[in-house]
C-alpha atoms as a PDB file:
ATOM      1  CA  UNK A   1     -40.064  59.374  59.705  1.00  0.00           C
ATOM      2  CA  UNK A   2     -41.441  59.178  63.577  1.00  0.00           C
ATOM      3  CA  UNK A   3     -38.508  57.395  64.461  1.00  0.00           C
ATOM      4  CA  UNK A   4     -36.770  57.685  61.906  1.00  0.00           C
ATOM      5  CA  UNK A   5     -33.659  59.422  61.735  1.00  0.00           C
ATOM      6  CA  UNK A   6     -32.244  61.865  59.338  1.00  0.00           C
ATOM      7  CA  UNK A   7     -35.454  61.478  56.927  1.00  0.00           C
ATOM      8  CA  UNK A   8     -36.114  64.338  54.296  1.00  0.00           C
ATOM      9  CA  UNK A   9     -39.050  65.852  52.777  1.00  0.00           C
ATOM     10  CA  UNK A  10     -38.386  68.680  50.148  1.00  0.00           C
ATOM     11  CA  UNK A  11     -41.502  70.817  48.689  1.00  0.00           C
ATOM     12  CA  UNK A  12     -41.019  73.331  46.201  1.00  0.00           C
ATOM     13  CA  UNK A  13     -42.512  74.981  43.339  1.00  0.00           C
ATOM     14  CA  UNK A  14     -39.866  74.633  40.150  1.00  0.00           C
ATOM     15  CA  UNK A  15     -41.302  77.300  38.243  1.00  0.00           C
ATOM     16  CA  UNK A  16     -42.479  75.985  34.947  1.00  0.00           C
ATOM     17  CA  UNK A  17     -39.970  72.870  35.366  1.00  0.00           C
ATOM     18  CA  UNK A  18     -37.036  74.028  36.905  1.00  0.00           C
ATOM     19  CA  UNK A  19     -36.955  76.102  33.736  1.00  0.00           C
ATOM     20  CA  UNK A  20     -33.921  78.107  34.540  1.00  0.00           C
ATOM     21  CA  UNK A  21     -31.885  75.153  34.714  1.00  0.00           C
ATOM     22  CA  UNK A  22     -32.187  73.051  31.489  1.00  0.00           C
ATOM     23  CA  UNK A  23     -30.669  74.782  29.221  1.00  0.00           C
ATOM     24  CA  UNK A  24     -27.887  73.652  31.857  1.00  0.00           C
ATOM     25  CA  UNK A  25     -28.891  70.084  31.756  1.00  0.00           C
ATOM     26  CA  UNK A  26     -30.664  70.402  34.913  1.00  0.00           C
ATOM     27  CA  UNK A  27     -27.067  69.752  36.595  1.00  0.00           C
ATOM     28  CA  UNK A  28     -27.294  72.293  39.185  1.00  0.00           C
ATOM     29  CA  UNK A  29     -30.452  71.359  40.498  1.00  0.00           C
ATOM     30  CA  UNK A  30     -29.573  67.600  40.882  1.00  0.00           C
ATOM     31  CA  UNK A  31     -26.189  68.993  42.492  1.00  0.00           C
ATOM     32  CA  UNK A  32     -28.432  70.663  44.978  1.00  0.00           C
ATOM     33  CA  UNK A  33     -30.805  68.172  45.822  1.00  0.00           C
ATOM     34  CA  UNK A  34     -27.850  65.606  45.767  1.00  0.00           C
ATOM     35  CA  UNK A  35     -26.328  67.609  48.494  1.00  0.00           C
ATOM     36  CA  UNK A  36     -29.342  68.074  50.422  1.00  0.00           C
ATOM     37  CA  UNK A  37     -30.622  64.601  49.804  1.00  0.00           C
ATOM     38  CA  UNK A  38     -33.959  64.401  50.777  1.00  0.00           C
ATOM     39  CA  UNK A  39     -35.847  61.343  51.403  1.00  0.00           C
ATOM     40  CA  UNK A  40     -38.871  62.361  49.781  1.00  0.00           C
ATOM     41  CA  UNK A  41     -39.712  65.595  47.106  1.00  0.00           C
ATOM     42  CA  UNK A  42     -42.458  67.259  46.234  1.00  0.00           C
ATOM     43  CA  UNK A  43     -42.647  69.551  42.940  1.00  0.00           C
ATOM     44  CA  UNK A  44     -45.330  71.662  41.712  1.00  0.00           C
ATOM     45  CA  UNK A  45     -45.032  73.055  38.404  1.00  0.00           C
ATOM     46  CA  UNK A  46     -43.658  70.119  37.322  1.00  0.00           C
ATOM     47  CA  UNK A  47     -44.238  70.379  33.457  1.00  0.00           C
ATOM     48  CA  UNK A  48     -41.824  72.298  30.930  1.00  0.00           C
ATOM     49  CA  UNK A  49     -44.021  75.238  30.330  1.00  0.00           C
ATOM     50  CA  UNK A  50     -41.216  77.775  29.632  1.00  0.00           C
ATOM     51  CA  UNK A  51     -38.747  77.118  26.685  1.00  0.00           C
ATOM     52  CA  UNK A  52     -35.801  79.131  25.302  1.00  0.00           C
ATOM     53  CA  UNK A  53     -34.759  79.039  21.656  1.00  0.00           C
ATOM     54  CA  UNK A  54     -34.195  75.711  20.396  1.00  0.00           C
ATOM     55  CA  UNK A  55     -35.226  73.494  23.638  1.00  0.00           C
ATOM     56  CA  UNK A  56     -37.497  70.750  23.192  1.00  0.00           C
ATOM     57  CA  UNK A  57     -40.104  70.095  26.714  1.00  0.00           C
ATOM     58  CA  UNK A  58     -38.253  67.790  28.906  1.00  0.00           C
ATOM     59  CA  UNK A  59     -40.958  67.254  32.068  1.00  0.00           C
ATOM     60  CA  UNK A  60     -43.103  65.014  32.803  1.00  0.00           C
ATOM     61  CA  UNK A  61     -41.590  62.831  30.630  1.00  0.00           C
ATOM     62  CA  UNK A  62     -38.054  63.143  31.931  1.00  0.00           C
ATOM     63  CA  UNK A  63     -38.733  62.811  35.333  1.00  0.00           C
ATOM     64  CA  UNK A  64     -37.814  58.980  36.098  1.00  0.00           C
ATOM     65  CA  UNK A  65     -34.380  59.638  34.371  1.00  0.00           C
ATOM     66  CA  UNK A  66     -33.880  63.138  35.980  1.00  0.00           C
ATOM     67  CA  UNK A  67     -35.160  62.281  39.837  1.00  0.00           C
ATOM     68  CA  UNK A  68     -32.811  58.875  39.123  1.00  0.00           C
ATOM     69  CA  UNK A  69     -29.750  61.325  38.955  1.00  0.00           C
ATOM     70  CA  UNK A  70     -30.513  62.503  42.610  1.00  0.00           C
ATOM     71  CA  UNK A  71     -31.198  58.840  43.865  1.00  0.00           C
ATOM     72  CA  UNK A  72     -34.944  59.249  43.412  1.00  0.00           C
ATOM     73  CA  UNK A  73     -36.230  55.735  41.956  1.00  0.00           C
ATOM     74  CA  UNK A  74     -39.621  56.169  42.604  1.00  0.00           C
ATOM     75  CA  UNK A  75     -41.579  59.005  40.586  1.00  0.00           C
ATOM     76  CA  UNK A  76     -45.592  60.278  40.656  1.00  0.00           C
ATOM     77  CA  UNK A  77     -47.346  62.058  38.844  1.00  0.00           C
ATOM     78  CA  UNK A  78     -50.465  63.845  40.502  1.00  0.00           C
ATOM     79  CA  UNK A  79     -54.176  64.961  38.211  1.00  0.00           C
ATOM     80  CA  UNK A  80     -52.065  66.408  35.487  1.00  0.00           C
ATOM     81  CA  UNK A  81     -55.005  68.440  33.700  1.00  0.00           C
ATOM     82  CA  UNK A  82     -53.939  72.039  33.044  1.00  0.00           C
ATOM     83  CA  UNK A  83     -49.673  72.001  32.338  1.00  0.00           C
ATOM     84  CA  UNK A  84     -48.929  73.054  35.828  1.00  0.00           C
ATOM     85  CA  UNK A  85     -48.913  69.126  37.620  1.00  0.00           C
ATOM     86  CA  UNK A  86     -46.982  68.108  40.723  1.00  0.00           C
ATOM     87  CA  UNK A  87     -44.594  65.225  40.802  1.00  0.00           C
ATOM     88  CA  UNK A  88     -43.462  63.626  43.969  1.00  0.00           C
ATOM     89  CA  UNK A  89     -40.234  61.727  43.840  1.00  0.00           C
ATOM     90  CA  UNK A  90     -38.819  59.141  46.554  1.00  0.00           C
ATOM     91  CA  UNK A  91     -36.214  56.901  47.775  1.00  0.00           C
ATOM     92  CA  UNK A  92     -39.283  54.630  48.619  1.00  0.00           C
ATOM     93  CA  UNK A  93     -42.116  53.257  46.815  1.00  0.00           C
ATOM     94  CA  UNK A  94     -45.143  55.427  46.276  1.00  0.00           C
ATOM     95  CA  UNK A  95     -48.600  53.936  46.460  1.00  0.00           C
ATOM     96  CA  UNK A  96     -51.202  56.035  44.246  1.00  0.00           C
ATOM     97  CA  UNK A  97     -53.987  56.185  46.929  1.00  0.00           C
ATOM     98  CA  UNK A  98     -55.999  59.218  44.564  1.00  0.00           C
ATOM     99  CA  UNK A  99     -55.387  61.664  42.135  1.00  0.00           C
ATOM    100  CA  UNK A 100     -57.794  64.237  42.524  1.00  0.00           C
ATOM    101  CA  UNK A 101     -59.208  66.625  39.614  1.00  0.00           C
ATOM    102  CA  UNK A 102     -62.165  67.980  41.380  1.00  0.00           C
ATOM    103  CA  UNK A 103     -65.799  67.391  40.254  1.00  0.00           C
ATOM    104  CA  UNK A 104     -68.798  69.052  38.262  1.00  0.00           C
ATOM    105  CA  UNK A 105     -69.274  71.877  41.086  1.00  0.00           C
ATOM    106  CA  UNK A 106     -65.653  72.532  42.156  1.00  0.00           C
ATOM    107  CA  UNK A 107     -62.532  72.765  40.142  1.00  0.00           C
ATOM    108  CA  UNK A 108     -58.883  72.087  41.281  1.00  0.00           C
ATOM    109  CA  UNK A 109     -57.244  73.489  39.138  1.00  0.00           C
ATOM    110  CA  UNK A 110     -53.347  72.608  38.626  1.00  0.00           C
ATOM    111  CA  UNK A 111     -54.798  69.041  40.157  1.00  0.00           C
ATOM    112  CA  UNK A 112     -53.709  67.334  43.674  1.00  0.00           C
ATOM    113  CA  UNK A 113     -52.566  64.089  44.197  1.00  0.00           C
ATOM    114  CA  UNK A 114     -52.940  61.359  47.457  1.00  0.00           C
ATOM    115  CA  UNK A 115     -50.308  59.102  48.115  1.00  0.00           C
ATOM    116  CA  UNK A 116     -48.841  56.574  50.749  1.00  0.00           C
ATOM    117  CA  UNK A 117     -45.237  55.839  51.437  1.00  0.00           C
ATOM    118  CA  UNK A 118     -44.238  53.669  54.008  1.00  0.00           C
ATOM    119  CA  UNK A 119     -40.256  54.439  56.081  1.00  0.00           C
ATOM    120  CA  UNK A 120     -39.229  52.655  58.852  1.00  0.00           C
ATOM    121  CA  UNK A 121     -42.285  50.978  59.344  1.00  0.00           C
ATOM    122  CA  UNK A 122     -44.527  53.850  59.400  1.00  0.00           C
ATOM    123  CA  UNK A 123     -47.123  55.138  57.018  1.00  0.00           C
ATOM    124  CA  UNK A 124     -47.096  58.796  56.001  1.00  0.00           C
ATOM    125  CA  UNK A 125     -49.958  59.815  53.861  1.00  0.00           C
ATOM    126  CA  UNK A 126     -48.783  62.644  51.385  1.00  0.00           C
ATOM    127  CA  UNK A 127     -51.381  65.714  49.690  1.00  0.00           C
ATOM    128  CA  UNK A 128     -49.433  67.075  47.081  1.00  0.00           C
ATOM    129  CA  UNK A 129     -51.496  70.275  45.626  1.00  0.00           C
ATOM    130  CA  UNK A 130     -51.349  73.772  43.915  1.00  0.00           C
ATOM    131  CA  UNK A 131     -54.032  76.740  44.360  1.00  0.00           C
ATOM    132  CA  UNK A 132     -55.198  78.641  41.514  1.00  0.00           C
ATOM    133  CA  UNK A 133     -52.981  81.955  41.338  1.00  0.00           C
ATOM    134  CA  UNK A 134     -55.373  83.517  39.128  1.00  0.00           C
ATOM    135  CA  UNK A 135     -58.154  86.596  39.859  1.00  0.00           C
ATOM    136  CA  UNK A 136     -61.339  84.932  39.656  1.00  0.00           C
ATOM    137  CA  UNK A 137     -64.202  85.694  37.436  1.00  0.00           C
ATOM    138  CA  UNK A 138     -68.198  86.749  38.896  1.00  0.00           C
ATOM    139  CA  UNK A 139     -68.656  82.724  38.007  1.00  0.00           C
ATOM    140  CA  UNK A 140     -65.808  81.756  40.645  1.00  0.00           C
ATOM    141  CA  UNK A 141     -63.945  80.651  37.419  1.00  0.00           C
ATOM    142  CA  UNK A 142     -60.878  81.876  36.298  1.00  0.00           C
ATOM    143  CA  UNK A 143     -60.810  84.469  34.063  1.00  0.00           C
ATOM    144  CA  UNK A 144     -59.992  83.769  30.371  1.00  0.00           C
ATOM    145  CA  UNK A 145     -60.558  79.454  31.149  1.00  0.00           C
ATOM    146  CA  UNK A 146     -58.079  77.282  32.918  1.00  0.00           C
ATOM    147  CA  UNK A 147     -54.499  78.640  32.616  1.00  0.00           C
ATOM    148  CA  UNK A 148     -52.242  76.488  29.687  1.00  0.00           C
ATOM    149  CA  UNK A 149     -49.282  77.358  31.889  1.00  0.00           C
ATOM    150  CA  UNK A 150     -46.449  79.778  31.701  1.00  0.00           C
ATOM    151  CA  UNK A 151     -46.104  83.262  33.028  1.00  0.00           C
ATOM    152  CA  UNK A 152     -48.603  84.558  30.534  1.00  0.00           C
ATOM    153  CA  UNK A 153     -51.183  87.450  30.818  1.00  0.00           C
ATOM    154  CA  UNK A 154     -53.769  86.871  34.208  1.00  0.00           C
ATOM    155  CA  UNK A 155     -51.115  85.041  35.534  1.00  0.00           C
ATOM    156  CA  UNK A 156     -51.434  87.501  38.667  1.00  0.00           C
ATOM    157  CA  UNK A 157     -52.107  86.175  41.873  1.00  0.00           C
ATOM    158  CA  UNK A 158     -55.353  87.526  42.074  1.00  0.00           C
ATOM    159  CA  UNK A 159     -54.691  89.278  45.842  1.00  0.00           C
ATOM    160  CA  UNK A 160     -55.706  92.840  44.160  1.00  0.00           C
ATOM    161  CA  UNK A 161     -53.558  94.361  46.699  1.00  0.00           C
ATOM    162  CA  UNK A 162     -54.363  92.460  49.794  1.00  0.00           C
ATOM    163  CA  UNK A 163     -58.254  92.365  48.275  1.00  0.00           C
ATOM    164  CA  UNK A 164     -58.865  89.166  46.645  1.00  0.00           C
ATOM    165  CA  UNK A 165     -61.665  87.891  48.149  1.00  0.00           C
ATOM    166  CA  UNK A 166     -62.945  86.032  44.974  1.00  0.00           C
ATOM    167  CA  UNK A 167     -60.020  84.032  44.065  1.00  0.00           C
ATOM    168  CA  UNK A 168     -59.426  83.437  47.749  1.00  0.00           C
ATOM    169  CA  UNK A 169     -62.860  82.332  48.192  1.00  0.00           C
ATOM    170  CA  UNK A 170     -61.892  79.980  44.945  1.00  0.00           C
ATOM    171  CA  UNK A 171     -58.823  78.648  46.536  1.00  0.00           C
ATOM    172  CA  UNK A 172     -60.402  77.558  49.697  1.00  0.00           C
ATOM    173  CA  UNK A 173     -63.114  75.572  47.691  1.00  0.00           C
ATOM    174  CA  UNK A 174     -59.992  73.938  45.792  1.00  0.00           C
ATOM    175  CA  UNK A 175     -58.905  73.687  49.640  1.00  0.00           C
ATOM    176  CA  UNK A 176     -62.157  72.129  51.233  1.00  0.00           C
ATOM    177  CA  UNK A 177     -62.434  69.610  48.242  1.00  0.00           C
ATOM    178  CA  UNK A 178     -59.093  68.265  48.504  1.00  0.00           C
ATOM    179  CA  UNK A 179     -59.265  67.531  52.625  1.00  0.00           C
ATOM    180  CA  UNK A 180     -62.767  66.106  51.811  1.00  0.00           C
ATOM    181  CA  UNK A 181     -61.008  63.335  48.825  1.00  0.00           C
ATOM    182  CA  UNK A 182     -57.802  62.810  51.419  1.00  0.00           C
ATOM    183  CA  UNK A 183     -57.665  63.845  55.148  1.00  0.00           C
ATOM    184  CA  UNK A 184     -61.508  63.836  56.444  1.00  0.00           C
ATOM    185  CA  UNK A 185     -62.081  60.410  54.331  1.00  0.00           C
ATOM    186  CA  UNK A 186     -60.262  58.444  57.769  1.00  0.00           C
ATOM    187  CA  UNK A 187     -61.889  58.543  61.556  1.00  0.00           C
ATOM    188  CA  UNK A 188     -59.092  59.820  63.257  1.00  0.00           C
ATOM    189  CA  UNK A 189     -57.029  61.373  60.479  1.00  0.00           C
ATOM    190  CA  UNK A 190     -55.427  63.453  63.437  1.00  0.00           C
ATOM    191  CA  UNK A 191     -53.540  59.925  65.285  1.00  0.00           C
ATOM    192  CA  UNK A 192     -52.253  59.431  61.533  1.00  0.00           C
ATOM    193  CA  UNK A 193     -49.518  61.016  59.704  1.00  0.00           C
ATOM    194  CA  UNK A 194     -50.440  62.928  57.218  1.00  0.00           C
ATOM    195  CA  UNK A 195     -48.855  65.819  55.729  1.00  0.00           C
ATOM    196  CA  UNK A 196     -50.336  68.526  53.231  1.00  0.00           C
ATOM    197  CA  UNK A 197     -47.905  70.656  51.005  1.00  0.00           C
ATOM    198  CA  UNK A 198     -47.416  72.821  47.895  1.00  0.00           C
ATOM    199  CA  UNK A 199     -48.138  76.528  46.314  1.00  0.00           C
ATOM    200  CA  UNK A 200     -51.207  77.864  48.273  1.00  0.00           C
ATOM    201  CA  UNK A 201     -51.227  81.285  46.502  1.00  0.00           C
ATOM    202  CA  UNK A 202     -52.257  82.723  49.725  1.00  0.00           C
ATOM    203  CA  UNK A 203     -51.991  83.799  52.975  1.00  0.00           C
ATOM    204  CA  UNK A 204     -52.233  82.901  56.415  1.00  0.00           C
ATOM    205  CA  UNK A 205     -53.381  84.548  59.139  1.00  0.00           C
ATOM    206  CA  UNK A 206     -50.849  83.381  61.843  1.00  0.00           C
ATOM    207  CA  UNK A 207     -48.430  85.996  59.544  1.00  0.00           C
ATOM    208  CA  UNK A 208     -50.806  88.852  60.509  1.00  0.00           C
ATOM    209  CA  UNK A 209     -48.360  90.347  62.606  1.00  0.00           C
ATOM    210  CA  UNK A 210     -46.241  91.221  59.148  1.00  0.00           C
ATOM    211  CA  UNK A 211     -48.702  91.913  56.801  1.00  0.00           C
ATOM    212  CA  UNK A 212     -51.241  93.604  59.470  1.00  0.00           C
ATOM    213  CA  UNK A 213     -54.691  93.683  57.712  1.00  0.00           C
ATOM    214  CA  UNK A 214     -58.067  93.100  59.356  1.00  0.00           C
ATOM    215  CA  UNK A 215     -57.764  89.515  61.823  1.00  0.00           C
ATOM    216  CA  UNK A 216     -61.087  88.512  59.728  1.00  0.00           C
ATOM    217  CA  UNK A 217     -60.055  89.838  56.433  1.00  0.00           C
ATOM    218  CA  UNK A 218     -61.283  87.193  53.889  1.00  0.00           C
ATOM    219  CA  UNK A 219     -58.023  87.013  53.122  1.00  0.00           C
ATOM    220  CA  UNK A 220     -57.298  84.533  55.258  1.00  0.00           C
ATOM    221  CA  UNK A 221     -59.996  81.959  54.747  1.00  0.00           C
ATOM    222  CA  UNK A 222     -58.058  79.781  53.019  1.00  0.00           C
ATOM    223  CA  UNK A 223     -55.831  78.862  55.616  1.00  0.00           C
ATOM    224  CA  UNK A 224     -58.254  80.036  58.433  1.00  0.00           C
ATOM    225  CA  UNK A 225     -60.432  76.742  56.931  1.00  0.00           C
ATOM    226  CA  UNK A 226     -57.457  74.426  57.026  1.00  0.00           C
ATOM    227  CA  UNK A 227     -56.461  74.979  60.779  1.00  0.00           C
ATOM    228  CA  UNK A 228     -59.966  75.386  62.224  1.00  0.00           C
ATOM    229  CA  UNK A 229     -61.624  72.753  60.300  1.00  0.00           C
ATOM    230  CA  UNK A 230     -59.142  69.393  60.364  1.00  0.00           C
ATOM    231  CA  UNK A 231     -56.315  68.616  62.158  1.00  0.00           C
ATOM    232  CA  UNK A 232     -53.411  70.148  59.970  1.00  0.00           C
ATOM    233  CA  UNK A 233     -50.873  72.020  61.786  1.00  0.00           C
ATOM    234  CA  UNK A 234     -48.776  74.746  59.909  1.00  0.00           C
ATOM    235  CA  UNK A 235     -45.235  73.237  60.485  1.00  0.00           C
ATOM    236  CA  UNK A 236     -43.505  76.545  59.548  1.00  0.00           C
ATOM    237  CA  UNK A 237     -45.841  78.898  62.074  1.00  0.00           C
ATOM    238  CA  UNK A 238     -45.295  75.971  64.924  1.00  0.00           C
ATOM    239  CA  UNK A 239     -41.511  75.646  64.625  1.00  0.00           C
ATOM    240  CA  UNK A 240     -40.983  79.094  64.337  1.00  0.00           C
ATOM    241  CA  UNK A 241     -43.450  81.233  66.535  1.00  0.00           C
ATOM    242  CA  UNK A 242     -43.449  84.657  65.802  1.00  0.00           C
ATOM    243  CA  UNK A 243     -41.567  84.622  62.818  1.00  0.00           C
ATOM    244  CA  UNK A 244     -42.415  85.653  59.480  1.00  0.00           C
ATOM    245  CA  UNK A 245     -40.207  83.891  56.720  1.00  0.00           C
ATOM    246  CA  UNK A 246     -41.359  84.668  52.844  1.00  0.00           C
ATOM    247  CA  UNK A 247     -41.233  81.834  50.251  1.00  0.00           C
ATOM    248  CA  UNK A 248     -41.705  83.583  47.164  1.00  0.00           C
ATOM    249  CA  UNK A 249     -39.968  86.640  45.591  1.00  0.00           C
ATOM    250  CA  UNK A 250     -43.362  88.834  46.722  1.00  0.00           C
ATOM    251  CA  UNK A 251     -42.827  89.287  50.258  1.00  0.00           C
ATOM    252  CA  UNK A 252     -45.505  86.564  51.176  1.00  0.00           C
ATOM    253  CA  UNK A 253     -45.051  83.402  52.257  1.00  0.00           C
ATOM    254  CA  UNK A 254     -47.896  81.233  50.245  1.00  0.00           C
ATOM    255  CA  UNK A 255     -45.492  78.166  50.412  1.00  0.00           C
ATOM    256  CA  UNK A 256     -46.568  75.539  53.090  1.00  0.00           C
ATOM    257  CA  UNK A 257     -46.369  72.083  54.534  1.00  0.00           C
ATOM    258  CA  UNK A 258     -48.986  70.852  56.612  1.00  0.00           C
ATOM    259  CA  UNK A 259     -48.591  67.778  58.753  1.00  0.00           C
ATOM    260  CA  UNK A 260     -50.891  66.188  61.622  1.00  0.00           C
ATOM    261  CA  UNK A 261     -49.506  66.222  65.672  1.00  0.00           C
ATOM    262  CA  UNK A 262     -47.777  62.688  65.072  1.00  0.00           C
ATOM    263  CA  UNK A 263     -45.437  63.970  62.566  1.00  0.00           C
ATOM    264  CA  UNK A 264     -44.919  67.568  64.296  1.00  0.00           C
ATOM    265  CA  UNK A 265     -43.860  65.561  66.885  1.00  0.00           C
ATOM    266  CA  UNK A 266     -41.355  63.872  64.809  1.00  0.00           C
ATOM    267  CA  UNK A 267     -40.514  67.439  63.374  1.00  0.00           C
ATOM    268  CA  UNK A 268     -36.758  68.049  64.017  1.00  0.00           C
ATOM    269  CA  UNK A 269     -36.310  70.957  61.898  1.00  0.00           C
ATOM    270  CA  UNK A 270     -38.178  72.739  59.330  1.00  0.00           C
ATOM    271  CA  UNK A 271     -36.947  75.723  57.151  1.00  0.00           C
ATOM    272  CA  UNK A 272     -37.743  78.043  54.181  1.00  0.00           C
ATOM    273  CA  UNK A 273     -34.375  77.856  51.532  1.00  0.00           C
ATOM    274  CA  UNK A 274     -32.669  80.964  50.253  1.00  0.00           C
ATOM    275  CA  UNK A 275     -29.080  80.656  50.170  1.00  0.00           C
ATOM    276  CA  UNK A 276     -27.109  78.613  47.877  1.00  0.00           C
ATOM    277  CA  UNK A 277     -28.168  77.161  44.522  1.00  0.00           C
ATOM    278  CA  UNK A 278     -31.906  78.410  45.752  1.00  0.00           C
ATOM    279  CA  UNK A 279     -31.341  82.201  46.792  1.00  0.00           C
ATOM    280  CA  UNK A 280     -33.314  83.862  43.970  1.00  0.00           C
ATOM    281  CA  UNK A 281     -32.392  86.175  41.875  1.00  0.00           C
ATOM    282  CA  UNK A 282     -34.452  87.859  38.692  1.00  0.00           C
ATOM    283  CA  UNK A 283     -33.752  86.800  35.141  1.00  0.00           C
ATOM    284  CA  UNK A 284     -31.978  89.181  32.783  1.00  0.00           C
ATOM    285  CA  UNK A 285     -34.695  90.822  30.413  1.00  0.00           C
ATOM    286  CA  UNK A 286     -37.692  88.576  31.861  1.00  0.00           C
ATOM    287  CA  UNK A 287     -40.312  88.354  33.982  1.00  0.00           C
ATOM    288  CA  UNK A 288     -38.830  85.183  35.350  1.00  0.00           C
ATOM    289  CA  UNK A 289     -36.834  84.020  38.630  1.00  0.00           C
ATOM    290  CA  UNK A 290     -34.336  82.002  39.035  1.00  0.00           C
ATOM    291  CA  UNK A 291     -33.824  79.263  40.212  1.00  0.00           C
ATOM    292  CA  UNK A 292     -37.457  79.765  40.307  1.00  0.00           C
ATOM    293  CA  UNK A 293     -39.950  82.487  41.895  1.00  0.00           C
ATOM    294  CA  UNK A 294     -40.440  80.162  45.185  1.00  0.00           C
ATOM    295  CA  UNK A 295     -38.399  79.095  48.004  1.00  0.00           C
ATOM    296  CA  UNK A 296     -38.005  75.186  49.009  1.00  0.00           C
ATOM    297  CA  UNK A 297     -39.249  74.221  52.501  1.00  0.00           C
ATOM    298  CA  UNK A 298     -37.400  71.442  54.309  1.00  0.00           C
ATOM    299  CA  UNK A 299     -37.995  69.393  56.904  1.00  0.00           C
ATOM    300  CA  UNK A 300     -36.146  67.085  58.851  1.00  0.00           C
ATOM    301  CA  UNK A 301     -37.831  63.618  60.801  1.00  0.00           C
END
């Protein structure tokens, strides 16, 4: 990346492994990454979690042989501790700086995961994580335990119609604890490159214009924590001011990649998927989405 040219970096929630595509051999989601060909991919919901009749759970395991098909030779898995784990795949090799399960006072979790991967001569440090979708108990635990996966019951994202001040309150501990273990460990994190990505399960603020609540609605303190307190910039908000762009099949856009002023500066494009192999469309008789209930960002060095 920096100078780099024609470098990819893919994020995307699969949807309980790329579910709707394995009964298919997972061929139309190599096809599509093959075509796109990024240089770099991060996955969360990374684990089979969904079966049909008569399929046998293909991720984690899979995932060398499956990210090989696309060109990937390089495969991590991040804190894998509740069946809903990310997986970054590369072109390059991927040095395990952390993975991160949280501690005795705060939970993360579906896990995060801290790596380094060098192109071109420059170092990109890489947050891979996924915030807790679920309504949170009085505790600040989720209701029912931690989640086994799937689309089950309390699998809701816990915004209570634009309330959810609990589970957001939740999410931005998972939030806080994951810059403390990666970003705010360096001096000057913000002369590095560093980029932050995955399923936030909420909302920002800088899409107030669309969703028009309260500016100090609690909401928003999720995201409000990220920008105000390190040096992440939203890459989606900065190359498209003014725009609201949804990355999930409820209206919201709780999909994001955050990366440090070196790498915005290296930003060519950057751009929420829907057409093609990822325009999303619901599954016959379920509660499911295919190719899965998110939308892949993409950006370009």
């Amino acid at each position: 990346m920096g100078s780099v040219q024609g470098k990819k970096l893919l994020s995307w929630n699969i949807q309980d492994g790329m579910w709707s595509d394995q009964a298919n051999n997972y061929d139309n989601f190599v096809e599509f990454l093959k075509a796109t060909d990024p240089d770099v991919c991060v996955f969360c919901e990374a684990k089979t979690t969904h079966l049909e009749s008569g399929q046998e759970p293909y991720l984690p395991a899979g995932w060398e042989t499956l990210a090989a098909r696309y060109g990937h030779p390089y495969v991590y898995l991040a804190q894998d501790q509740d069946n809903s784990p990310q997986v970054i795949t590369s072109k390059h090799p991927i040095r395990n700086m952390k993975r991160i399960a949280g501690s005795q006072d705060t939970i993360v979790g579906h896990g995060a995961g801290w790596v380094q991967i060098d192109m071109d001569g420059k170092t990109y440090n890489i947050v891979c994580m996924h915030a807790m979708p679920f309504a949170m108990g009085g505790g600040g635990r989720p209701q029912g335990g931690r989640p086994q996966g799937g689309m089950g019951p309390g699998r809701g994202m816990g915004f209570g119609g634009f309330g959810g001040g609990g589970s957001d309150e939740f999410r931005k501990k998972e939030v806080e604890y994951v810059c403390n273990q990666t970003i705010l460990t360096h001096e000057n994190p913000g002369q590095e490159r560093w980029l932050m990505m995955g399923d936030f399960n909420s909302i920002s603020s800088l899409d107030n214009d669309h969703y028009k609540l309260s500016a100090d609605s609690s909401i928003y303190c999720v995201h409000d924590y990220i920008r105000n307190k390190t040096p992440y910039i939203d890459v989606i908000a900065n190359k498209h001011p003014g725009e609201f762009i949804q990355s999930s099949q409820n209206g919201r856009r709780i999909d994001f990649i955050y990366a440090t002023e070196p790498v915005i500066k290296e930003i060519r494009s950057a751009e929420i998927l829907n057409s093609g192999y990822t325009e999303q469309h619901r599954a016959t008789g379920a509660q499911y989405w295919i190719p899965s209930d998110h939308r892949p960002i993409l950006i370009e060095f």
